[in-house]
N, C-alpha and C. Protein backbone atom coordinates (compact mmCIF):
# COMPACT_ATOMS: atom_id res chain seq x y z
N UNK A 1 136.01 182.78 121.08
CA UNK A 1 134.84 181.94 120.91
C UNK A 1 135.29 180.48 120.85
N UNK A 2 134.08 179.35 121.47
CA UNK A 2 134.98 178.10 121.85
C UNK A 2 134.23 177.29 120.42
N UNK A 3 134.87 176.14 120.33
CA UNK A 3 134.30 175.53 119.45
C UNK A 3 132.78 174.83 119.67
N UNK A 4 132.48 174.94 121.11
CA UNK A 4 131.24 174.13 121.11
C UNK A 4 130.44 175.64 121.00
N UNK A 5 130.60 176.95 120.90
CA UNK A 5 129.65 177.49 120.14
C UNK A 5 129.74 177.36 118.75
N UNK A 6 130.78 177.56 118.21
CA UNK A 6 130.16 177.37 116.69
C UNK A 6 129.71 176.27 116.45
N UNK A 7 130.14 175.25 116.93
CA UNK A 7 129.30 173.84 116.52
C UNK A 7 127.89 173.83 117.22
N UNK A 8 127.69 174.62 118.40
CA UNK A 8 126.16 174.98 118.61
C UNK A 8 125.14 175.65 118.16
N UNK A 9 125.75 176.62 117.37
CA UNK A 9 125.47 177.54 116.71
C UNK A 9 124.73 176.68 114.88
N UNK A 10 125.83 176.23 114.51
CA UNK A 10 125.30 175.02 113.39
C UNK A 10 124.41 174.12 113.82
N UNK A 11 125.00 173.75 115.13
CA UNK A 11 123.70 172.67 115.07
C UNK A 11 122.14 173.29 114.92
N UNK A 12 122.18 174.05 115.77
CA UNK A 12 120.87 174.69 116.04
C UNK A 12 120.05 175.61 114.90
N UNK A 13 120.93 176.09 114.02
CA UNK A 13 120.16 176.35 112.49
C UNK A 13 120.05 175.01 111.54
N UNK A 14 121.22 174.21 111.86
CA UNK A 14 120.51 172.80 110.95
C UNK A 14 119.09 172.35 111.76
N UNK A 15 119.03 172.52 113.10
CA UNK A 15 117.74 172.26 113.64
C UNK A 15 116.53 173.01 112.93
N UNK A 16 116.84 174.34 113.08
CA UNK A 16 115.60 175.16 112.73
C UNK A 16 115.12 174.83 110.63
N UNK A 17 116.33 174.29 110.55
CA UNK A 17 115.84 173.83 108.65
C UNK A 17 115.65 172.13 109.16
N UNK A 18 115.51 172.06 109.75
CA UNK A 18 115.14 170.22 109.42
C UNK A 18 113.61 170.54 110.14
N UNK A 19 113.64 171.36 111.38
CA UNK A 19 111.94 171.57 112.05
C UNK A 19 111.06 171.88 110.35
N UNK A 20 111.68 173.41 109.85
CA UNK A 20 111.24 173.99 108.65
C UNK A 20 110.47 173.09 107.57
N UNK A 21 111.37 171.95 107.24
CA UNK A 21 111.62 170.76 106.11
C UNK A 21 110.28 170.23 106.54
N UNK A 22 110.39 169.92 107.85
CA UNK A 22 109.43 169.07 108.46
C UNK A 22 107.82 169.51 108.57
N UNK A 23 107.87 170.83 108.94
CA UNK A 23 106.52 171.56 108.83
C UNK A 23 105.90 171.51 107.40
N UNK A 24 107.01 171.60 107.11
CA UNK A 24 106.49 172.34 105.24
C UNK A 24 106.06 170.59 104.61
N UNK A 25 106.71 169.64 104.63
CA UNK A 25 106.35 168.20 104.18
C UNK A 25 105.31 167.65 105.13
N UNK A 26 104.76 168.13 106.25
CA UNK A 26 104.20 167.33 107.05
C UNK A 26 104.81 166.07 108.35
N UNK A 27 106.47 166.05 108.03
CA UNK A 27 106.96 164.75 108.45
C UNK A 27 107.16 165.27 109.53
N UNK A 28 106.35 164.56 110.87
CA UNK A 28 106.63 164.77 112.01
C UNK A 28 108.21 164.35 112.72
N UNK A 29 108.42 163.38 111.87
CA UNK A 29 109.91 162.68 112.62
C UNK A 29 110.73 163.93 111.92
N UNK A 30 110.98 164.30 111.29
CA UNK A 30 111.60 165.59 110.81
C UNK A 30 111.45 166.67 111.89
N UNK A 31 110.35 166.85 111.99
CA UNK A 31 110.64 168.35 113.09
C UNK A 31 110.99 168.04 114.22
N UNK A 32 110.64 166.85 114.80
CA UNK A 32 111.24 166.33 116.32
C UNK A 32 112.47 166.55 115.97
N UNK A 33 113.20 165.66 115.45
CA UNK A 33 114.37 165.57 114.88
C UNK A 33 115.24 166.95 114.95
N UNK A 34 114.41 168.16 114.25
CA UNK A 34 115.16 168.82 113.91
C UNK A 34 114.63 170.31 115.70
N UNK A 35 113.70 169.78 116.37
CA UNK A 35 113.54 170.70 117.67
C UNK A 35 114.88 170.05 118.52
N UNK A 36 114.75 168.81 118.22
CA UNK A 36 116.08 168.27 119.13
C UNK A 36 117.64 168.65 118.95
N UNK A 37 117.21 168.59 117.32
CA UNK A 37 118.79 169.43 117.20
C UNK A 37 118.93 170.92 117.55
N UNK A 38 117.76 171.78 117.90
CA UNK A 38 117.99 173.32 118.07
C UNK A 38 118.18 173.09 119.55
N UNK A 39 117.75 172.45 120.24
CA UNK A 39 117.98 172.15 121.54
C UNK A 39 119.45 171.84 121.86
N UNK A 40 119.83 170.78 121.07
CA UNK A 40 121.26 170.35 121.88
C UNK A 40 122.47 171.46 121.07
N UNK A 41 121.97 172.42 120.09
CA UNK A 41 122.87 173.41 119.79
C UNK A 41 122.54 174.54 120.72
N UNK A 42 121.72 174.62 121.41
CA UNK A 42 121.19 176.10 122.36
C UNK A 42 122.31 175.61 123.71
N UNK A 43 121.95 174.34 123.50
CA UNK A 43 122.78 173.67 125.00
C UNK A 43 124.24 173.91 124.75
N UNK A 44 125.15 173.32 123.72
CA UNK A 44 126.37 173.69 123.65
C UNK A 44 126.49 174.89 123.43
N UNK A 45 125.70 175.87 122.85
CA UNK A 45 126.26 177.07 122.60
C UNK A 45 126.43 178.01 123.88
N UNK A 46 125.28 177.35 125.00
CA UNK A 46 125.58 177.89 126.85
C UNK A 46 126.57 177.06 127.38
N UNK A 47 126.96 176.05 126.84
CA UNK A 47 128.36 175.52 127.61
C UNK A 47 129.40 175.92 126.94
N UNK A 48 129.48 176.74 125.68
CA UNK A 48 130.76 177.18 125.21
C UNK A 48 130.92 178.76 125.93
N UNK A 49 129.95 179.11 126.47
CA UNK A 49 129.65 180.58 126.64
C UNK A 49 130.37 180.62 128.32
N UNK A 50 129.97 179.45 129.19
CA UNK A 50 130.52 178.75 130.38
C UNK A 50 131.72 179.22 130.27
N UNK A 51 132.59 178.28 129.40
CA UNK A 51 134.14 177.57 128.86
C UNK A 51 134.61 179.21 128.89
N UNK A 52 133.80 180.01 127.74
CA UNK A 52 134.41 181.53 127.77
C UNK A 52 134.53 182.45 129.01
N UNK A 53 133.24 182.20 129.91
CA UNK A 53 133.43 182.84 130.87
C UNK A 53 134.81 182.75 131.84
N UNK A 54 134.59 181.02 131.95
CA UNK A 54 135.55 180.90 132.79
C UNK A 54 137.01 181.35 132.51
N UNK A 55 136.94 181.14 130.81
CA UNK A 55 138.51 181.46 130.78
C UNK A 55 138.78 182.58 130.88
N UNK A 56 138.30 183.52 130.76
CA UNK A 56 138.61 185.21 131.08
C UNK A 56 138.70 185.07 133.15
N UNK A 57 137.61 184.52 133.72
CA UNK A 57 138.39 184.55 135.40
C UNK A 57 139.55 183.91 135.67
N UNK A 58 140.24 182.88 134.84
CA UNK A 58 141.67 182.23 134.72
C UNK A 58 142.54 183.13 134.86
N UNK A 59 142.13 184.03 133.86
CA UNK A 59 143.31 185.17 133.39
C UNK A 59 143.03 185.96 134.65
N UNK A 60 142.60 186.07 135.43
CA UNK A 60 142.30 187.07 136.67
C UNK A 60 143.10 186.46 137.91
N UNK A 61 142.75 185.03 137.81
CA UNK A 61 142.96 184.34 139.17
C UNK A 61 144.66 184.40 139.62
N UNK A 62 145.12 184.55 140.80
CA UNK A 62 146.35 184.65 141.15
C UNK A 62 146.92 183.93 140.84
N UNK A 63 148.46 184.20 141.02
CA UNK A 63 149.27 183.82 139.37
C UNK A 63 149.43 182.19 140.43
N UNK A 64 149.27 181.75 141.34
CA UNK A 64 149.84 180.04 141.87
C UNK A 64 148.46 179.69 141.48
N UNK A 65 147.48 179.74 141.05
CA UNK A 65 146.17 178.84 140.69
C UNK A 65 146.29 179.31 139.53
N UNK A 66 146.25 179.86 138.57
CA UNK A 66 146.13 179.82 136.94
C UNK A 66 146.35 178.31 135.99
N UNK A 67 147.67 177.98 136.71
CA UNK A 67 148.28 176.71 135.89
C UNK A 67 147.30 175.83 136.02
N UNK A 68 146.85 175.31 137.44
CA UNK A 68 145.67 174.39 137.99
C UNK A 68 144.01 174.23 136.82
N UNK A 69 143.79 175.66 137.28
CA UNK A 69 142.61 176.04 136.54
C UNK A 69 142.62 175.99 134.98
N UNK A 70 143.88 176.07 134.70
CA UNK A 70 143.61 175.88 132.86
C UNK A 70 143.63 174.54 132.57
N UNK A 71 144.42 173.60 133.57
CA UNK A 71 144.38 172.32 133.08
C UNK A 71 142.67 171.49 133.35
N UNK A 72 141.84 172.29 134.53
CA UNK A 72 140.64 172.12 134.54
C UNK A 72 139.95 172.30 133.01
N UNK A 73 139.88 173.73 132.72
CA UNK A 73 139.59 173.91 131.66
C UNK A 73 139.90 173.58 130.28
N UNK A 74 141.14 172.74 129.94
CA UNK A 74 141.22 171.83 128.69
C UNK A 74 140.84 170.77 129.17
N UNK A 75 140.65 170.32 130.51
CA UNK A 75 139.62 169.05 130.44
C UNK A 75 138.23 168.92 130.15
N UNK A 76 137.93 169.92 130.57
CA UNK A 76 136.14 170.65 130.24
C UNK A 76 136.25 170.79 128.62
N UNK A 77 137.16 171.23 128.00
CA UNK A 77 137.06 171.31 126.46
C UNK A 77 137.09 170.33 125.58
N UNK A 78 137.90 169.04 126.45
CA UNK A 78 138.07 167.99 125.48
C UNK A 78 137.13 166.97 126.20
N UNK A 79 136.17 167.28 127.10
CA UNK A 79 135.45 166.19 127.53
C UNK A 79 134.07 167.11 128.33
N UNK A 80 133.63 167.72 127.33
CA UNK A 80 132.07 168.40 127.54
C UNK A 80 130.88 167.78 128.03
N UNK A 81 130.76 166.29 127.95
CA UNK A 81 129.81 165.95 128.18
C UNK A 81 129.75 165.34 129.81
N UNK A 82 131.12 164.81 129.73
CA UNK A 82 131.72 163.94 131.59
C UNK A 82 131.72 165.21 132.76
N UNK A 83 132.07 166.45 131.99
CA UNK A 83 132.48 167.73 132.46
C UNK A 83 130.94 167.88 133.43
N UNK A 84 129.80 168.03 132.45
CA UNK A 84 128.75 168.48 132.56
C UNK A 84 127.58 167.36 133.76
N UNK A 85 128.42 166.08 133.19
CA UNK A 85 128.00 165.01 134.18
C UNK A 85 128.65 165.66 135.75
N UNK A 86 129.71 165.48 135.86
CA UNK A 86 130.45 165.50 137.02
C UNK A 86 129.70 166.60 138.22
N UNK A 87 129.58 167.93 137.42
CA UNK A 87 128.70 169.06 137.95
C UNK A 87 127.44 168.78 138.06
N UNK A 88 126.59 168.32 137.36
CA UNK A 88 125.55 167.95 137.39
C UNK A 88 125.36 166.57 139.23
N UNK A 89 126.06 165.88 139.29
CA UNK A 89 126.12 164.79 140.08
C UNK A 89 126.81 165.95 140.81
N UNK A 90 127.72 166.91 141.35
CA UNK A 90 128.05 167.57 143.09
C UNK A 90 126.83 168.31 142.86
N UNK A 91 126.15 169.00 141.85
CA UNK A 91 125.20 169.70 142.46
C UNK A 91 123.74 168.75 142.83
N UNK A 92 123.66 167.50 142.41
CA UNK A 92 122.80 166.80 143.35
C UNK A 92 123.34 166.18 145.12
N UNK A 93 124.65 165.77 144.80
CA UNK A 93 124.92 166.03 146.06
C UNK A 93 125.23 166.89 147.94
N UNK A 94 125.48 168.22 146.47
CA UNK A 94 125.39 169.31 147.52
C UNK A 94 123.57 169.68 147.72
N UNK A 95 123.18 169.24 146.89
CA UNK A 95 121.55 169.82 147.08
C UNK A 95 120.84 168.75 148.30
N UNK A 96 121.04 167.35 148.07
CA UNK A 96 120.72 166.28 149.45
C UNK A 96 121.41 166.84 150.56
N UNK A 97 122.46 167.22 150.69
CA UNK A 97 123.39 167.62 151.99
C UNK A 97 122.29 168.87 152.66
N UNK A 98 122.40 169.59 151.48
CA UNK A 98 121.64 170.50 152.07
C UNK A 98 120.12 170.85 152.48
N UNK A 99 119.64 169.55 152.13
CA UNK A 99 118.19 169.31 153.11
C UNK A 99 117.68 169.09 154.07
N UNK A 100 116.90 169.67 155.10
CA UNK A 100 116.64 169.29 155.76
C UNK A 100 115.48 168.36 156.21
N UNK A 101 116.07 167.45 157.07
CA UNK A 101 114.94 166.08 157.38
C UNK A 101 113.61 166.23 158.18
């Protein structure tokens, strides 16, 4: 298990007690607050789940790409958010390529 699930995992029950806090007092900036935090813990806890997947096909992949691919993957671990950018930006690029005019 990677660390951005358990830290997704926390975030996202501190979300569901700050929404809670918020219902129960009335304070709307509280439950935003705290839907946003169940959100961005649902989100890391599918990009730690990613990180896991991938590292079990590492361990599969033929033994001259393993070394390659893990150094991918401690870059994805220590930089989750550029990681997520980077993919995010080829899959808009592969998606324009692949339109037709």
């Amino acid at each position: 298990m990677t660390d951005q699930r358990i830290e997704g995992a926390v975030t996202e029950a501190g979300g569901k007690v700050q929404n809670g806090f918020g219902r129960l007092t009335g304070d709307s900036k509280l439950q935003i607050d705290g839907k946003l935090n169940e959100v961005k813990g649902t989100a890391m806890d599918a990009y730690g789940r990613v990180i896991d997947g991938l590292d079990g096909m590492v361990d599969k992949a033929p033994a001259d790409l393993r070394d390659p691919a893990r150094k991918g993957l401690d870059f994805a671990r220590r930089k989750p958010l550029l990681t997520t950018g980077i993919i995010a930006g080829a899959a808009v690029l592969l998606g324009a390529l692949g339109r037709k005019r």
